[in-house]
PDB file of N, CA and C in Angstrom:
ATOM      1  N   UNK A   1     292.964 133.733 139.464  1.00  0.00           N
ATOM      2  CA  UNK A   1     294.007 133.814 138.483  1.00  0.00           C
ATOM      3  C   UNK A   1     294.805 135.096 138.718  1.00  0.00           C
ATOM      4  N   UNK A   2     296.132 135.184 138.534  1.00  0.00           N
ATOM      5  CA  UNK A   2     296.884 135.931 138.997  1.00  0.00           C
ATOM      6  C   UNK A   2     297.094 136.942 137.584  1.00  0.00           C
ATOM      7  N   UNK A   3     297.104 138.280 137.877  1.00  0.00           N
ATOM      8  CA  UNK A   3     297.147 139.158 136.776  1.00  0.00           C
ATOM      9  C   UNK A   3     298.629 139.040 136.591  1.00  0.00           C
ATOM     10  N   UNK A   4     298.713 139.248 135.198  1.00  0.00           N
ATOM     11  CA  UNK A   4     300.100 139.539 134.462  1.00  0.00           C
ATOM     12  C   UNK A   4     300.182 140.680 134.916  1.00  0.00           C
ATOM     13  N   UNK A   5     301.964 141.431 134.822  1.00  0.00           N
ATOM     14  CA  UNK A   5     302.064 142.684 134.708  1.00  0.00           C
ATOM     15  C   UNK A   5     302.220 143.410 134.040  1.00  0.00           C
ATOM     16  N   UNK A   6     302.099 143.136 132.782  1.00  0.00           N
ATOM     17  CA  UNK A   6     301.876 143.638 131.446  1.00  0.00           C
ATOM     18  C   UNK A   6     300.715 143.496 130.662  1.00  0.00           C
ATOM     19  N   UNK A   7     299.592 142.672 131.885  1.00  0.00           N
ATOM     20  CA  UNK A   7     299.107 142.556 131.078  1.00  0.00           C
ATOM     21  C   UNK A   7     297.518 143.611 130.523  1.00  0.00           C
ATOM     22  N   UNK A   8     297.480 144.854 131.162  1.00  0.00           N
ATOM     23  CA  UNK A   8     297.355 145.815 130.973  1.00  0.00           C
ATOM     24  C   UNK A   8     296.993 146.691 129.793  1.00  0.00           C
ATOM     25  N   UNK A   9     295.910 147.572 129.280  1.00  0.00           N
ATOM     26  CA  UNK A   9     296.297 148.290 127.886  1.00  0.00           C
ATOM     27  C   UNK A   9     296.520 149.992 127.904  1.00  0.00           C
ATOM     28  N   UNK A  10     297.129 150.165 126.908  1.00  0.00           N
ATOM     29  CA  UNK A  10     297.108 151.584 127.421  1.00  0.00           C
ATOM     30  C   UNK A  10     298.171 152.097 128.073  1.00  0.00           C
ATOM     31  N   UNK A  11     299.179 151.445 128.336  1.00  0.00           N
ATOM     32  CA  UNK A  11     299.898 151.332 129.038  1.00  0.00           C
ATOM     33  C   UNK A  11     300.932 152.796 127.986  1.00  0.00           C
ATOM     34  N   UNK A  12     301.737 153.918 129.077  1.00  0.00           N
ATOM     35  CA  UNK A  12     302.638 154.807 128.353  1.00  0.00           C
ATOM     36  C   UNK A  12     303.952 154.085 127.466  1.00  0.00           C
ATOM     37  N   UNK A  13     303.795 154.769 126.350  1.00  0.00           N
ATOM     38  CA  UNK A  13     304.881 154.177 125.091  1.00  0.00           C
ATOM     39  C   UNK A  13     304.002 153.065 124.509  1.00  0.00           C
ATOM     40  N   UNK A  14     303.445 152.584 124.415  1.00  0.00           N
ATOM     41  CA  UNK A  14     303.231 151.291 123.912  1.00  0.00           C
ATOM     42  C   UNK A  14     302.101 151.596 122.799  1.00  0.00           C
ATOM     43  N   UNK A  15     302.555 151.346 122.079  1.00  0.00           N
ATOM     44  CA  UNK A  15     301.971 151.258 120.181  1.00  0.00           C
ATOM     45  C   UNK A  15     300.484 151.145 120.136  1.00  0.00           C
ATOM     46  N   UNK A  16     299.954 149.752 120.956  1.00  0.00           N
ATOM     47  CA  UNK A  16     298.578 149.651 120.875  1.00  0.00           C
ATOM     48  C   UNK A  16     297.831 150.574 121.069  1.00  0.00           C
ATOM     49  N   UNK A  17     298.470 151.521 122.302  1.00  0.00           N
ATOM     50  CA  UNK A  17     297.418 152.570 122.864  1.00  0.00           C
ATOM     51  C   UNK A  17     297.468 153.693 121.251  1.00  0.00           C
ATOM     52  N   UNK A  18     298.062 153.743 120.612  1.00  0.00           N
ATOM     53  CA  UNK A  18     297.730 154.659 119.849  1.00  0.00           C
ATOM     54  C   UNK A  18     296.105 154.361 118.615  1.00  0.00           C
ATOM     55  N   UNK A  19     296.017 153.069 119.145  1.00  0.00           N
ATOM     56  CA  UNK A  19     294.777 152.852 118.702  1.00  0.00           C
ATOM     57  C   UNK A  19     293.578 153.063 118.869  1.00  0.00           C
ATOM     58  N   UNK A  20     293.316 154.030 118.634  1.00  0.00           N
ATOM     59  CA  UNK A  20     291.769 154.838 119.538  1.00  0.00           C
ATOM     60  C   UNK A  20     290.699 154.750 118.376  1.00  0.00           C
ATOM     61  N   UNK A  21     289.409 154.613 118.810  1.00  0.00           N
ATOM     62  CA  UNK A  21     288.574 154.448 117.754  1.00  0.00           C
ATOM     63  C   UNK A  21     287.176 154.275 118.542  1.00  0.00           C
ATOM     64  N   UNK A  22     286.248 155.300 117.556  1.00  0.00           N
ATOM     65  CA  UNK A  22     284.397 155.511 118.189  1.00  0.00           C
ATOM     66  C   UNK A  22     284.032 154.299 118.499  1.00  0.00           C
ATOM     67  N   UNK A  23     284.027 153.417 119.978  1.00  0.00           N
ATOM     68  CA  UNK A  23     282.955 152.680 119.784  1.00  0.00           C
ATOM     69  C   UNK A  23     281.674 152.677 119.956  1.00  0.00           C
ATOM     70  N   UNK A  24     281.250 153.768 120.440  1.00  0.00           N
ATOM     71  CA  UNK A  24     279.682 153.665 120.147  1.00  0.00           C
ATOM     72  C   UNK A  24     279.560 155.323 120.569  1.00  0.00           C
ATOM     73  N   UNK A  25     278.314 155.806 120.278  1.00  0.00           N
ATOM     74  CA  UNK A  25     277.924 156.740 120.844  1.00  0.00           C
ATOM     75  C   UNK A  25     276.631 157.171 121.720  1.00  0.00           C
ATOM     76  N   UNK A  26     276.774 157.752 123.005  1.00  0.00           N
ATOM     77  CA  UNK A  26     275.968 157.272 123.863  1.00  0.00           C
ATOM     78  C   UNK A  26     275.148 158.498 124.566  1.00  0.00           C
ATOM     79  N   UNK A  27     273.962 158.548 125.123  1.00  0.00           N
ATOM     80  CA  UNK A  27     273.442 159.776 125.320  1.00  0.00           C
ATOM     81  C   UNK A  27     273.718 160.106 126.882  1.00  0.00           C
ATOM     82  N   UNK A  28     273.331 161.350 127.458  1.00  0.00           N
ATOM     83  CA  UNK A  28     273.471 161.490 128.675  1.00  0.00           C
ATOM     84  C   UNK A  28     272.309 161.621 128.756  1.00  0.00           C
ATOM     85  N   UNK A  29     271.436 161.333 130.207  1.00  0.00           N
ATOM     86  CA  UNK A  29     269.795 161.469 130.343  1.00  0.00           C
ATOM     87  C   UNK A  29     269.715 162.328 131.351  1.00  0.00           C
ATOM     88  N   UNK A  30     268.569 163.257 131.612  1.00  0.00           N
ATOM     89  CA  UNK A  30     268.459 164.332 132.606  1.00  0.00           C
ATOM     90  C   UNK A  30     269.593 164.427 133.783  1.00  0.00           C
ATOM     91  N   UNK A  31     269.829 162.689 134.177  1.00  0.00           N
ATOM     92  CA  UNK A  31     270.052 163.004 135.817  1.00  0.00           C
ATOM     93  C   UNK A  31     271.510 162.904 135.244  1.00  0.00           C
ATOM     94  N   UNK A  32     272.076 162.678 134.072  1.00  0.00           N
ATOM     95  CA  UNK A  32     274.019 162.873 134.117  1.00  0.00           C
ATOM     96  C   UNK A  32     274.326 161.373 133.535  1.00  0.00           C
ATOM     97  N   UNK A  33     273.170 160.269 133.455  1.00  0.00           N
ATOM     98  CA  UNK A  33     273.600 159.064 133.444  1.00  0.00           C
ATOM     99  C   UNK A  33     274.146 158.843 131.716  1.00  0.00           C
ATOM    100  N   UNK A  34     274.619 157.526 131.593  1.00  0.00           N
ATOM    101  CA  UNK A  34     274.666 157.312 130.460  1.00  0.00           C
ATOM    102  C   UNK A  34     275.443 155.601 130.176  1.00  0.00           C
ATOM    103  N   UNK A  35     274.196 155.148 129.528  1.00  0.00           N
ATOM    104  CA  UNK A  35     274.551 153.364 129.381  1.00  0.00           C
ATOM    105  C   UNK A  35     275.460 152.973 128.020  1.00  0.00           C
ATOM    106  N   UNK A  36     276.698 152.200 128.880  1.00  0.00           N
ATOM    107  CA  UNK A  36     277.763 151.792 127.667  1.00  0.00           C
ATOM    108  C   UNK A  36     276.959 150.945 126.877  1.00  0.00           C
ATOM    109  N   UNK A  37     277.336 150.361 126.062  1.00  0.00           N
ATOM    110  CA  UNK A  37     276.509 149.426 125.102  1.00  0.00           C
ATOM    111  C   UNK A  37     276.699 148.103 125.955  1.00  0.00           C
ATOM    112  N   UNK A  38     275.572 146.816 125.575  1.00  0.00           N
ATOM    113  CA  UNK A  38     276.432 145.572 125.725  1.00  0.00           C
ATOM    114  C   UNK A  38     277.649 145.087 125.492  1.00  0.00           C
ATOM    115  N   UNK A  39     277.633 144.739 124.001  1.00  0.00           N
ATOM    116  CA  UNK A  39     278.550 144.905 123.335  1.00  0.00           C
ATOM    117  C   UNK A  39     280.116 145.179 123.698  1.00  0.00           C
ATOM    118  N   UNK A  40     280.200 146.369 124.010  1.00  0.00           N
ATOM    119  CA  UNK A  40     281.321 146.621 124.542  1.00  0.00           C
ATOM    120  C   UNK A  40     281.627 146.431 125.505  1.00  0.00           C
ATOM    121  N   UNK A  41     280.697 146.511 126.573  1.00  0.00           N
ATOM    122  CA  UNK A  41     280.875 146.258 127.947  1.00  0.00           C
ATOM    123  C   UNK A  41     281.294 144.958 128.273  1.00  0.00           C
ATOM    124  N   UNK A  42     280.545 143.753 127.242  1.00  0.00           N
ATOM    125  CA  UNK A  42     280.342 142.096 127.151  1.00  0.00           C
ATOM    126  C   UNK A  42     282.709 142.192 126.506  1.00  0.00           C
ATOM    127  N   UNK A  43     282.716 142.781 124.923  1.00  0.00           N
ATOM    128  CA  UNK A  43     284.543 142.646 124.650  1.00  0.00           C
ATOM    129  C   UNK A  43     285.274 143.385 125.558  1.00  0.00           C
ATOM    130  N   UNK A  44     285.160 144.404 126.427  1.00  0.00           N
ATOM    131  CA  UNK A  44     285.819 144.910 127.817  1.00  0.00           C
ATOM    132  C   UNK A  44     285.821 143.972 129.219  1.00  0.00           C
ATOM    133  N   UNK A  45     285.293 143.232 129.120  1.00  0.00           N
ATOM    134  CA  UNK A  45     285.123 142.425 130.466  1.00  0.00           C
ATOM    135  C   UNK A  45     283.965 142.754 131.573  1.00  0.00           C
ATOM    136  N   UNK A  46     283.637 144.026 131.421  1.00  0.00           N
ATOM    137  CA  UNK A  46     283.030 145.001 131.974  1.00  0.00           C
ATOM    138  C   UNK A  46     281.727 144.398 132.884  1.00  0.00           C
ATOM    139  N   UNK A  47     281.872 143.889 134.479  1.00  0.00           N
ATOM    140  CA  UNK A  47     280.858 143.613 135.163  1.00  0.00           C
ATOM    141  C   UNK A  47     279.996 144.747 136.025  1.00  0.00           C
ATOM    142  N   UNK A  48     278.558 144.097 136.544  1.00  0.00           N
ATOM    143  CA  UNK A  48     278.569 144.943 137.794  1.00  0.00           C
ATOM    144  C   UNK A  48     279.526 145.300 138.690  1.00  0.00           C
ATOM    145  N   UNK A  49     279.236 146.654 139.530  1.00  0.00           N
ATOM    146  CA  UNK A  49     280.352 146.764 140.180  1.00  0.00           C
ATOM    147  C   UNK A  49     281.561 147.025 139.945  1.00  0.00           C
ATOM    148  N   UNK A  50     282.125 146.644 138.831  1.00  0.00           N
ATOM    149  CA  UNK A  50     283.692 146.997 138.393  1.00  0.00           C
ATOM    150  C   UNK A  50     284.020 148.983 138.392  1.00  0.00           C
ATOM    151  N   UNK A  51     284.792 149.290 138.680  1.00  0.00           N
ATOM    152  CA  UNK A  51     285.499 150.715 139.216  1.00  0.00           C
ATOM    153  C   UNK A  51     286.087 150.889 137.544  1.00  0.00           C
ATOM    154  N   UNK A  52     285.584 151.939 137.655  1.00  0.00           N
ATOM    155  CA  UNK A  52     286.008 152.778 136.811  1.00  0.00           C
ATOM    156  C   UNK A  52     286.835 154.147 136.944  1.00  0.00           C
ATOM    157  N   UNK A  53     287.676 155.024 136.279  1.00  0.00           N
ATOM    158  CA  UNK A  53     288.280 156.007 136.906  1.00  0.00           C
ATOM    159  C   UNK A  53     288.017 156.729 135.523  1.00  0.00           C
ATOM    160  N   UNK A  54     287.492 158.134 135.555  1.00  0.00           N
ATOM    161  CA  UNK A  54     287.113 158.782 134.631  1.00  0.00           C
ATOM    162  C   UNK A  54     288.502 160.078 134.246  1.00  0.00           C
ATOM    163  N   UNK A  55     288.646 160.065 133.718  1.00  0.00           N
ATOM    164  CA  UNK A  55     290.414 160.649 132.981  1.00  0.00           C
ATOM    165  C   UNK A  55     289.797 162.265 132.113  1.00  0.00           C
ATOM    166  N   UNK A  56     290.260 163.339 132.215  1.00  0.00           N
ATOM    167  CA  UNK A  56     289.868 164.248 131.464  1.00  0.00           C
ATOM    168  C   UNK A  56     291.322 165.239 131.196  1.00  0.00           C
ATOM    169  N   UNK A  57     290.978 165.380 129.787  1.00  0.00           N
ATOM    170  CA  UNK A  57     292.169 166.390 129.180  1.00  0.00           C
ATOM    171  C   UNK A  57     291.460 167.663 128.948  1.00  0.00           C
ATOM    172  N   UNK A  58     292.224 168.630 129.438  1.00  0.00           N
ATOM    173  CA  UNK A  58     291.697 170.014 129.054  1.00  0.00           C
ATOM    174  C   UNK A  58     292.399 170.836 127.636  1.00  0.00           C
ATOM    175  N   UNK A  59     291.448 171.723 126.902  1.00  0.00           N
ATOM    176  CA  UNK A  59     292.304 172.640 126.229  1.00  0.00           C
ATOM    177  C   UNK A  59     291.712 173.688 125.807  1.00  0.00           C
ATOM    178  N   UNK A  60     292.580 174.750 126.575  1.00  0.00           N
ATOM    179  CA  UNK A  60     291.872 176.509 126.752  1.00  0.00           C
ATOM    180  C   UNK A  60     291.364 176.422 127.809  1.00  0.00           C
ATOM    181  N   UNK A  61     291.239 175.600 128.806  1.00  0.00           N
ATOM    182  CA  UNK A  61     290.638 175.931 129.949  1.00  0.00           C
ATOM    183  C   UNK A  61     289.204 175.231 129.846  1.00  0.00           C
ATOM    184  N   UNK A  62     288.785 174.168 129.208  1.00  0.00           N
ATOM    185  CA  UNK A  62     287.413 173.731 128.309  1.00  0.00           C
ATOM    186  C   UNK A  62     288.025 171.701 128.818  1.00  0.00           C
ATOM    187  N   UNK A  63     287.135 171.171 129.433  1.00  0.00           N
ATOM    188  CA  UNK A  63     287.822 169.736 128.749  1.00  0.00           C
ATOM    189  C   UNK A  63     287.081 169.347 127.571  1.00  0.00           C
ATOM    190  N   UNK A  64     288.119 168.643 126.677  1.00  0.00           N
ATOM    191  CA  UNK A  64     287.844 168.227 125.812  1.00  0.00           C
ATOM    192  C   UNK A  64     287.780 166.542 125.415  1.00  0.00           C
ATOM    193  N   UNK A  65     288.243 166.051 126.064  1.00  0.00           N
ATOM    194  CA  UNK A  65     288.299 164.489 126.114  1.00  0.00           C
ATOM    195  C   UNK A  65     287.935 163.849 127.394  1.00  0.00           C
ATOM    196  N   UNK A  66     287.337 162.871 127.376  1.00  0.00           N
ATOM    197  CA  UNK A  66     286.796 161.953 128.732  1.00  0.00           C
ATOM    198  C   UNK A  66     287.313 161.077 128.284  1.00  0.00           C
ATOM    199  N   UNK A  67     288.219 160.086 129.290  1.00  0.00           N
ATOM    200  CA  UNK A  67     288.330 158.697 128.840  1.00  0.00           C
ATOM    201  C   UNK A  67     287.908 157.724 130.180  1.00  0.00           C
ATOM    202  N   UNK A  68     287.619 156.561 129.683  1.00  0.00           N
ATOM    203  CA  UNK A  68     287.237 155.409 130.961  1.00  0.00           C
ATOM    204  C   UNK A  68     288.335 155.043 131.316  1.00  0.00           C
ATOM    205  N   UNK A  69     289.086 154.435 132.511  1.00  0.00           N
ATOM    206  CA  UNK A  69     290.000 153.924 132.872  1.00  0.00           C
ATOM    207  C   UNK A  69     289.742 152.600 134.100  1.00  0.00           C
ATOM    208  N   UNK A  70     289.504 151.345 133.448  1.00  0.00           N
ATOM    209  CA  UNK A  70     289.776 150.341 134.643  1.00  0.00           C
ATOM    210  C   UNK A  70     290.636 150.560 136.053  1.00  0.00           C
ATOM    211  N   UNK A  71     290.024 151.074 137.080  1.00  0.00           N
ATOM    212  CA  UNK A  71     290.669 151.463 138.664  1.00  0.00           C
ATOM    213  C   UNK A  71     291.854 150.713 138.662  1.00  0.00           C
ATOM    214  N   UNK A  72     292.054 149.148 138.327  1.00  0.00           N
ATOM    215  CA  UNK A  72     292.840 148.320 138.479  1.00  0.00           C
ATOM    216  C   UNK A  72     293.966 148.335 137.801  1.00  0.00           C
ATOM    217  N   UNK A  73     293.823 148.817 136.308  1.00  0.00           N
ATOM    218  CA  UNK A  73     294.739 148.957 135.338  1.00  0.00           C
ATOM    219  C   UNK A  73     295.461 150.558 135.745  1.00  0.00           C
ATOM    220  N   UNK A  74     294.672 151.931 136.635  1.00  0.00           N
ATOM    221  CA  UNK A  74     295.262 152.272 136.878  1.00  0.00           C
ATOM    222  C   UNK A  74     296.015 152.469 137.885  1.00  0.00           C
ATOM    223  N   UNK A  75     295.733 151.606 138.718  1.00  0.00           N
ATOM    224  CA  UNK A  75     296.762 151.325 139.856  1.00  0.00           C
ATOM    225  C   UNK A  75     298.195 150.627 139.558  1.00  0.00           C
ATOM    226  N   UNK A  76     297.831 149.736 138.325  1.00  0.00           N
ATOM    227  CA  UNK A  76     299.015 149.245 137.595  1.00  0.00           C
ATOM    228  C   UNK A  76     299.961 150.018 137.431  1.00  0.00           C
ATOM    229  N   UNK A  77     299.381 150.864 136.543  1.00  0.00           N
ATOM    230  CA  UNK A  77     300.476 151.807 135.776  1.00  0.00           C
ATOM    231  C   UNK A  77     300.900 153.095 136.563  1.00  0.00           C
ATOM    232  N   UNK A  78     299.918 153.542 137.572  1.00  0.00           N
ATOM    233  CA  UNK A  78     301.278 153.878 138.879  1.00  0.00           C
ATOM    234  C   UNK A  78     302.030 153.505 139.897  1.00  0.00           C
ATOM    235  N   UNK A  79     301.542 152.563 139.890  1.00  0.00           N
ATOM    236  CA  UNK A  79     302.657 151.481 140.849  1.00  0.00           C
ATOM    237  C   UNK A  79     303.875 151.219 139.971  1.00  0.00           C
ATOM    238  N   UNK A  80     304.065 151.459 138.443  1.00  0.00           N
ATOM    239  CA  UNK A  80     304.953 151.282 137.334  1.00  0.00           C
ATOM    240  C   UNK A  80     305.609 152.259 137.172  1.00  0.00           C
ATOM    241  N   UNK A  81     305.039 153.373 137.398  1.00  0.00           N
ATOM    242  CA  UNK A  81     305.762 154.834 137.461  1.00  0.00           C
ATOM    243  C   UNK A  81     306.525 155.718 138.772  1.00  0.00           C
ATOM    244  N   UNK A  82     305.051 155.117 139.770  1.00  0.00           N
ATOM    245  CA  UNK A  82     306.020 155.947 140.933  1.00  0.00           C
ATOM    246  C   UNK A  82     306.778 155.017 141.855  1.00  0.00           C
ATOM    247  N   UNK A  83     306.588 153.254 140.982  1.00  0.00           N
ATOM    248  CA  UNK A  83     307.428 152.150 141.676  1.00  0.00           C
ATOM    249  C   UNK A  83     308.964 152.455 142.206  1.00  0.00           C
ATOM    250  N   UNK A  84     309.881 152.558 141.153  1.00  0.00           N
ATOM    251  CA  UNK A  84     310.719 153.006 140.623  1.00  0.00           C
ATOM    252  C   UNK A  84     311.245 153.976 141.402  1.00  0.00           C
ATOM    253  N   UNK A  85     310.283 155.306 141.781  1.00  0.00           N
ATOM    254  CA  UNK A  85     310.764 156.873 142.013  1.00  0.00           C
ATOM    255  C   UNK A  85     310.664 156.587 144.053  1.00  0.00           C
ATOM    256  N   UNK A  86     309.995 156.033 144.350  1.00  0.00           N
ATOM    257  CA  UNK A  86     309.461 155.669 145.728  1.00  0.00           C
ATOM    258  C   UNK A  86     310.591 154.556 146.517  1.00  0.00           C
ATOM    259  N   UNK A  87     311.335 153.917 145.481  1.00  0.00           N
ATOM    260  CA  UNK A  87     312.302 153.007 145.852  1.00  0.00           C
ATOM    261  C   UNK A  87     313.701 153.745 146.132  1.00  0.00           C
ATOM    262  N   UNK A  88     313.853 154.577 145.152  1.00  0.00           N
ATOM    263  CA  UNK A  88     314.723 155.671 145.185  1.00  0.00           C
ATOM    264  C   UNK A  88     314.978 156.660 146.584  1.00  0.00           C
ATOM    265  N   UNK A  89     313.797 156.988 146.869  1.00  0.00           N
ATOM    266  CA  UNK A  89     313.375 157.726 147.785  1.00  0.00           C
ATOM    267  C   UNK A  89     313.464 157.410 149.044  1.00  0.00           C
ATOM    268  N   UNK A  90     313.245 156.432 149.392  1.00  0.00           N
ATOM    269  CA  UNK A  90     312.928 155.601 150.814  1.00  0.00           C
ATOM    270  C   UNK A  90     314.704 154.984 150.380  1.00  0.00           C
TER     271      UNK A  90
END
């Protein structure tokens, strides 16, 4: 099945993403690991194997936010950004 190109979340400007909210909370174990829930993993789509891209915001020099990012969704959304700037260019 062929992906939409919108069909994406999170995506910059777009309303939904302002919807952020705890879904679970999860421990880290000696070696760094740490298991998403079913649950979420089962309403994310979330298989073995699937790529993840780990996103961090800093502030003071400290990060303060981790976010998950589907590899795929972010290849989307720079192929959307530097689509555009790269066409220009060339």
């Amino acid at each position: 099945m062929a992906k939409k190109k919108d069909s994406g979340c999170c995506r910059p400007g777009d309303v939904k993403a302002a919807a952020c909210r705890v879904e679970a909370v999860v421990s880290v174990d000696e070696r760094g690991q740490m298991v998403l829930p079913k649950e979420l993993r089962d309403r994310a789509g979330l298989k073995p194997g699937d790529k993840l891209a780990v996103a961090t915001w800093e502030k003071n020099g400290e990060v303060c936010c981790i976010t998950l990012v589907r590899v795929d969704d972010l290849v989307d959304m720079l192929k959307d950004r530097l689509g555009p700037i790269m066409k220009e260019i060339l």
